[in-house]
Protein backbone atom coordinates (compact mmCIF):
# COMPACT_ATOMS: atom_id res chain seq x y z
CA UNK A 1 51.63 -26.35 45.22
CA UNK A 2 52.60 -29.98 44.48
CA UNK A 3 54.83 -31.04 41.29
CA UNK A 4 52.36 -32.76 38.92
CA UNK A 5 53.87 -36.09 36.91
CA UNK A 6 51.99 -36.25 34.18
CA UNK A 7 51.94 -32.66 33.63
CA UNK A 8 55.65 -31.82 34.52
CA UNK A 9 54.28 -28.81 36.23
CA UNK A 10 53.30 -27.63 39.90
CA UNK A 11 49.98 -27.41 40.60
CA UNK A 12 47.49 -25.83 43.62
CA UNK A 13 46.23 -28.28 46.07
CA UNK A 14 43.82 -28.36 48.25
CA UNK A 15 44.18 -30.74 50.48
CA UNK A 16 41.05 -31.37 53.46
CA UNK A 17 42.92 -32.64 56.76
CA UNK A 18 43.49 -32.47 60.47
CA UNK A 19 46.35 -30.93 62.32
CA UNK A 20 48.03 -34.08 61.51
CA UNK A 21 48.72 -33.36 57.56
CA UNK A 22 47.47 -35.06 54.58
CA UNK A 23 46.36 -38.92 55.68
CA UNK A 24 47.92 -41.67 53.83
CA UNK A 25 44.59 -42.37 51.99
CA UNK A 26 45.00 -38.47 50.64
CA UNK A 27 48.52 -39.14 49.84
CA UNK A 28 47.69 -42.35 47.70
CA UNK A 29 44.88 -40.56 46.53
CA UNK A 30 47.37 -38.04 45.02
CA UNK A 31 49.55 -40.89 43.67
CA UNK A 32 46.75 -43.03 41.81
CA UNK A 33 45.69 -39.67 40.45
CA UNK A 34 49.03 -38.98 38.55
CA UNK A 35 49.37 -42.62 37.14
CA UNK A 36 45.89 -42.71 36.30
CA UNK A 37 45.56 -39.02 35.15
CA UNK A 38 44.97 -40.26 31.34
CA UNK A 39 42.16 -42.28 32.09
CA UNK A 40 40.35 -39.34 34.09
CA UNK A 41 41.15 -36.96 31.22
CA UNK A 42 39.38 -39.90 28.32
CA UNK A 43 36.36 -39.83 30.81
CA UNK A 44 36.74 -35.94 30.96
CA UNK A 45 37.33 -34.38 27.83
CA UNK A 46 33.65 -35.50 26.36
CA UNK A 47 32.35 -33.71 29.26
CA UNK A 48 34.34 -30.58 28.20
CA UNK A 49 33.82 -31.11 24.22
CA UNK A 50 30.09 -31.02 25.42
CA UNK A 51 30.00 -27.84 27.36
CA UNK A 52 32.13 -25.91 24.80
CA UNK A 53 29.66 -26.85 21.73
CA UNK A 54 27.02 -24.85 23.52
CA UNK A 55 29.46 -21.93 21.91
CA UNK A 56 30.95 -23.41 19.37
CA UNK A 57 28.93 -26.56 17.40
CA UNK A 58 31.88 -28.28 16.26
CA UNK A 59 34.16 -28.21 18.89
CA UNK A 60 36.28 -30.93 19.33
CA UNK A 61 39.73 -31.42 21.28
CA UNK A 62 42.58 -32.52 19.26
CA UNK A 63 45.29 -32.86 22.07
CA UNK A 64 44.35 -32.35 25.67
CA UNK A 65 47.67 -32.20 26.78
CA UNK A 66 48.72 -29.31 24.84
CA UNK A 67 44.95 -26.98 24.80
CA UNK A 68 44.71 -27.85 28.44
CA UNK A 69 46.43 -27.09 31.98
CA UNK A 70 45.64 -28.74 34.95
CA UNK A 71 45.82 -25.97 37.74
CA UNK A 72 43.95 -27.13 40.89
CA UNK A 73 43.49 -30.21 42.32
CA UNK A 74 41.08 -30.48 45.68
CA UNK A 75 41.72 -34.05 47.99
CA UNK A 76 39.58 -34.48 50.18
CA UNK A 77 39.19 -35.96 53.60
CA UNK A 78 38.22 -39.95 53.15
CA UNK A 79 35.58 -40.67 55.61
CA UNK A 80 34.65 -44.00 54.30
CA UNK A 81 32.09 -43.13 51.38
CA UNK A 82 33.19 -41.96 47.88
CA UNK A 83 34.90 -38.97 47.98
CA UNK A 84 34.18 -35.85 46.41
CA UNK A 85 36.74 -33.79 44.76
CA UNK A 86 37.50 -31.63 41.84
CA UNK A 87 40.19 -30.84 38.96
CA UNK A 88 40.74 -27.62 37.28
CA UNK A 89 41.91 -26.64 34.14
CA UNK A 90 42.54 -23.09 32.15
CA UNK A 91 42.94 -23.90 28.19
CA UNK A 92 44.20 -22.06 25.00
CA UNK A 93 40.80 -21.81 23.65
CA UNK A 94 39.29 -19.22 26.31
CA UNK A 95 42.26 -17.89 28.77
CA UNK A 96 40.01 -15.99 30.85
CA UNK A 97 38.03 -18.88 31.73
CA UNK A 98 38.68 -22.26 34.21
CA UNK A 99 37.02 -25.45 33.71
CA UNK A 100 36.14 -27.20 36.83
CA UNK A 101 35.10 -31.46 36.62
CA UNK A 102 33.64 -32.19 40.00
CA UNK A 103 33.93 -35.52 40.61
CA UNK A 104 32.48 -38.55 42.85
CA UNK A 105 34.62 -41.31 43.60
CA UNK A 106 36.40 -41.94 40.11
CA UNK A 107 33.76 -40.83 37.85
CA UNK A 108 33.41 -36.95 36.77
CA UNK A 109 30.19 -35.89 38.24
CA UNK A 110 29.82 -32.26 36.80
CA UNK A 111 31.41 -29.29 35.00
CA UNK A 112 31.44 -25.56 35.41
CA UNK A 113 33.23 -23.29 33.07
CA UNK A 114 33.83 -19.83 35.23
CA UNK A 115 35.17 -16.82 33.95
């Protein structure tokens, strides 16, 4: 668990590394992430408007920050090419379910809502 800026909250992290700890790539990784965290959630929450109108048609998030939770955060190793990595998030719209953005580099690359 790692205390989460923009959030005000711990949150899991899985972090890919040697014996050695968390590289300094991972740890500026982590740092861009929370000063940047609104722009990945405006590239992110179409993505999740989009999945959740397959249940409901007019589904539409009015504040992220308040329907949403970030609770997992994979780094991974950085081995030169863009790296793959995920957020996860549990909401007040379906508690019994996470949403997962895979990502690839900085742009989201998937979602999976598992429950």
């Amino acid at each position: 668990k790692a205390y989460f800026q923009p959030t005000g909250n711990e949150t899991d992290i899985s972090i890919t590394a040697d014996k050695g700890g968390p590289s300094e790539a991972q740890r500026q990784f982590f740092l861009s992430l929370q000063s940047d965290f609104q722009r990945y959630i405006e590239k992110i929450q179409p993505l999740i408007e989009g999945e959740f109108r397959n249940w409901q048609e007019d589904f539409a998030i009015k504040d992220f920050n308040t329907e949403f939770d970030l609770v997992f955060i994979s780094i991974p190793s950085f081995d030169g090419s863009a790296p793959v990595w995920e957020m996860a998030f549990t909401t007040i719209h379906d508690r019994d379910h996470h949403i997962t953005i895979d990502f690839v580099g900085e742009e989201p690359n998937g979602i999976l809502i598992d429950g």
